[in-house]
Protein backbone atom coordinates (compact mmCIF):
# COMPACT_ATOMS: atom_id res chain seq x y z
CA UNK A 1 118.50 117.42 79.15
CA UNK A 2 115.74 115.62 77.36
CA UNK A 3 114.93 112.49 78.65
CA UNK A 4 112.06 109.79 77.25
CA UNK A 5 111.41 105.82 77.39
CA UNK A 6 109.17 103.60 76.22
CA UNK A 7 107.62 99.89 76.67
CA UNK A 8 108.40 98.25 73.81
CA UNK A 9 107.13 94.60 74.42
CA UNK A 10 105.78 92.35 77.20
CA UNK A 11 106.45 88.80 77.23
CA UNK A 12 105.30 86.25 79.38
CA UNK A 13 107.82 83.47 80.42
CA UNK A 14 105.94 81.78 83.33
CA UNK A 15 105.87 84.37 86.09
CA UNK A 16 108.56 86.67 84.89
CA UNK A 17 108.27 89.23 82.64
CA UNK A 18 110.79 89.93 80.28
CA UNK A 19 110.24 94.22 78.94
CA UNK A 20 112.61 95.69 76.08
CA UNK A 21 112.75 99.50 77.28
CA UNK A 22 114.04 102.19 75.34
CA UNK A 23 115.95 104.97 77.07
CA UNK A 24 116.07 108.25 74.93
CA UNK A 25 119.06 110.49 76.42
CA UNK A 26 119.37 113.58 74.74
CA UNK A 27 119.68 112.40 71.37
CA UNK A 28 121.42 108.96 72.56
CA UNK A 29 119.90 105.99 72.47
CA UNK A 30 119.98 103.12 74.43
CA UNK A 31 118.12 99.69 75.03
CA UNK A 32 118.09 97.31 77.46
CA UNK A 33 115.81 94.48 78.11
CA UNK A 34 115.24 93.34 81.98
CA UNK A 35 113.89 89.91 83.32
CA UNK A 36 111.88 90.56 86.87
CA UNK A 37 109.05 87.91 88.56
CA UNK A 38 105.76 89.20 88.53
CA UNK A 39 105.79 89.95 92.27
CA UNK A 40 108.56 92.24 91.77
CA UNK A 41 107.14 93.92 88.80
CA UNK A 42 104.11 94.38 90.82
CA UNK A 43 105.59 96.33 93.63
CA UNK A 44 107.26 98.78 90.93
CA UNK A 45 104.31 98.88 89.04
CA UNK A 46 102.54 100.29 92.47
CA UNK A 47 105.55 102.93 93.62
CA UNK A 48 105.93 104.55 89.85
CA UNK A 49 101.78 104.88 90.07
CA UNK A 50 101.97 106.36 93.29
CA UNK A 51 105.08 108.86 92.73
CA UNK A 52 103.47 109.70 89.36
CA UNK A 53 105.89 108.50 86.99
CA UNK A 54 104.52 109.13 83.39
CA UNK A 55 106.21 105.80 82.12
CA UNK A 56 107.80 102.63 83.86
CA UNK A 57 111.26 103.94 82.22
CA UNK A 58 111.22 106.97 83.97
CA UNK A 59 110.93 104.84 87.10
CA UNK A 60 113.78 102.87 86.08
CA UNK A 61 116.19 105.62 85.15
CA UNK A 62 115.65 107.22 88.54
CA UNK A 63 116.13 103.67 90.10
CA UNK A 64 119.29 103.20 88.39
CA UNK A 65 120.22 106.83 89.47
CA UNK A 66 119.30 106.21 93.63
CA UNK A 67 121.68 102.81 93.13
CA UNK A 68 124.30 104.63 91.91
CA UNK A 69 124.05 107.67 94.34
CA UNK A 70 123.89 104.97 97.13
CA UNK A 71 127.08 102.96 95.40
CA UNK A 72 128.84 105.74 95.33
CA UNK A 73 128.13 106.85 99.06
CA UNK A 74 128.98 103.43 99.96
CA UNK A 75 132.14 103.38 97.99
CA UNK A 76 133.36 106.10 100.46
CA UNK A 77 134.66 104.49 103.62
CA UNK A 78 137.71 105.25 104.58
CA UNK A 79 139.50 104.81 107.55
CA UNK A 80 138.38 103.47 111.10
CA UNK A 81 134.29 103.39 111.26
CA UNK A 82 131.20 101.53 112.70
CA UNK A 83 128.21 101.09 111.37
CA UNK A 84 125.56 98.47 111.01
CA UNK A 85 124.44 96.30 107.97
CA UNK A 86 120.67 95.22 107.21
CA UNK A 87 119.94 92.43 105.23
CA UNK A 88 116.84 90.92 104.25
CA UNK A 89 117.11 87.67 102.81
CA UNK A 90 115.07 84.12 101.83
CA UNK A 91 116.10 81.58 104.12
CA UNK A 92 114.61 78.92 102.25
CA UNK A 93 117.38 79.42 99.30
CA UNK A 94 119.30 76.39 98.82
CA UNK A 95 122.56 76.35 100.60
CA UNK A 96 122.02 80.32 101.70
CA UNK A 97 122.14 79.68 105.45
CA UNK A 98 125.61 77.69 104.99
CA UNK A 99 126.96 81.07 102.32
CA UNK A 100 126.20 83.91 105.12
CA UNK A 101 127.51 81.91 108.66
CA UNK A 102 130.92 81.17 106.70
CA UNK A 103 131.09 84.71 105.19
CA UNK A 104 130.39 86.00 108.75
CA UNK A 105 133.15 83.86 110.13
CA UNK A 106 135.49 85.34 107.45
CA UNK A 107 134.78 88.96 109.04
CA UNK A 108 134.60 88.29 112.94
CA UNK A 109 137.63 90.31 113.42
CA UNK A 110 135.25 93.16 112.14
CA UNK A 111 131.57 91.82 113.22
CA UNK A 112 130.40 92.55 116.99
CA UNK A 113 127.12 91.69 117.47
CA UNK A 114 124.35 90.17 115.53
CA UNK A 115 120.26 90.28 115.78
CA UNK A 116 118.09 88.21 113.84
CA UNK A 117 114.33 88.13 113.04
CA UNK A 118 112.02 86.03 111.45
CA UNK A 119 109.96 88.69 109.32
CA UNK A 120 107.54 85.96 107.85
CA UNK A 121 108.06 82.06 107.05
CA UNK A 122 110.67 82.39 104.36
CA UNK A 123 112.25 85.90 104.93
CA UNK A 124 114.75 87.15 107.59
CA UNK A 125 116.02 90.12 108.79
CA UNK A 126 119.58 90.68 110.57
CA UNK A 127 120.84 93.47 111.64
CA UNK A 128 124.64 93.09 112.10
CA UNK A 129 126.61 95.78 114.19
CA UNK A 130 130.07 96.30 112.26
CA UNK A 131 133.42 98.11 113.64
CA UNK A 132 137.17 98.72 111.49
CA UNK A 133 138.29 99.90 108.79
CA UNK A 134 135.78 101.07 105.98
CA UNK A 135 136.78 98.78 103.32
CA UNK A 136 136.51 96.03 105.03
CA UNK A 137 133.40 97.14 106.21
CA UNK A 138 132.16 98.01 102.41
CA UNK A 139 133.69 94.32 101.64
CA UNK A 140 131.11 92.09 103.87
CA UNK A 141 128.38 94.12 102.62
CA UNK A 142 129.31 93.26 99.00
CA UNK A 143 129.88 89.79 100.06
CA UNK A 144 126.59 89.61 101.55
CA UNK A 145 124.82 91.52 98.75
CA UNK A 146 125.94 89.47 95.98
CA UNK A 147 124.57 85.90 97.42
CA UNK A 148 121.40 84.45 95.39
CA UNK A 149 118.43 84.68 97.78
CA UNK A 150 119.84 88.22 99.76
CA UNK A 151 116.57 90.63 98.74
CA UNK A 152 118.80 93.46 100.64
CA UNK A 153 121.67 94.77 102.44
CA UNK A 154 122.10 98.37 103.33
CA UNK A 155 125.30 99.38 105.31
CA UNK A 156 125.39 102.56 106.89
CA UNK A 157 128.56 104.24 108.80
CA UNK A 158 129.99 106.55 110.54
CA UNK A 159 133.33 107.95 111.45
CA UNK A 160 135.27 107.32 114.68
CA UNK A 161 136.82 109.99 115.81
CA UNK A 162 139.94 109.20 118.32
């Protein structure tokens, strides 16, 4: 399979940066165009440099690949399990704080112990230890994820054999 992309543009819009990328498949062709702030942009600037990525598509494409690898790994949890969910997240984000404690008291049937750090002045980790079933397990996470300010949440699982 033949697989190319290219930087079309580079806009400025005060500190995001806004790139049309064109993503050659075989002989499909797609574009998309992506909005990320600068600080972001950096950071994926430095890993596809150091992993030796030939353009900042091929970065992407392989991005987009992990995420869906790790979706669909996620996606499977079935039956009884525990597990634990990271999440790194901006404290500072307007009403944030308020989001997460009343998701978290939607799920204390499931949650059973929390741990929270204070990584730097705005950003947070918690580690939250998680037992039942898998979907509801693979529900808080996507709950979690999907609030504006969460940089993070990773759930991992396992089994519980009776």
């Amino acid at each position: 399979m033949q697989t190319s992309g290219k930087v079309k543009k580079r806009v400025r819009q005060d500190l995001l940066y806004r790139y049309e990328v064109t993503m050659t498949v075989d002989s499909e062709l797609s574009r998309i165009g992506i909005s990320l702030p600068k600080h972001l942009l950096d950071k994926f600037d430095e890993i596809i440099n150091y992993r030796g990525y030939s353009s900042r598509s091929e970065g992407i494409r392989d991005a987009i690949r992990s995420y869906i690898t790790y979706y669909k790994w996620m996606s499977d949890v079935r039956g009884e399990r525990q597990g634990v969910i990271t999440m790194i997240y901006d404290h500072e984000q307007r009403g944030l704080l308020t989001s997460l404690t009343d998701i978290q008291h939607d799920f204390m049937g499931i949650i059973q112990a929390m741990l929270h750090s204070h990584v730097t002045h705005d950003r947070c980790l918690e580690v939250i230890l998680v037992r039942g079933d898998g979907a509801d397990l693979k529900t808080l996470a996507e709950r979690l994820m999907s609030q504006k300010g969460v940089e993070s949440v990773k759930l991992t699982t396992i089994p519980i054999n009776d």
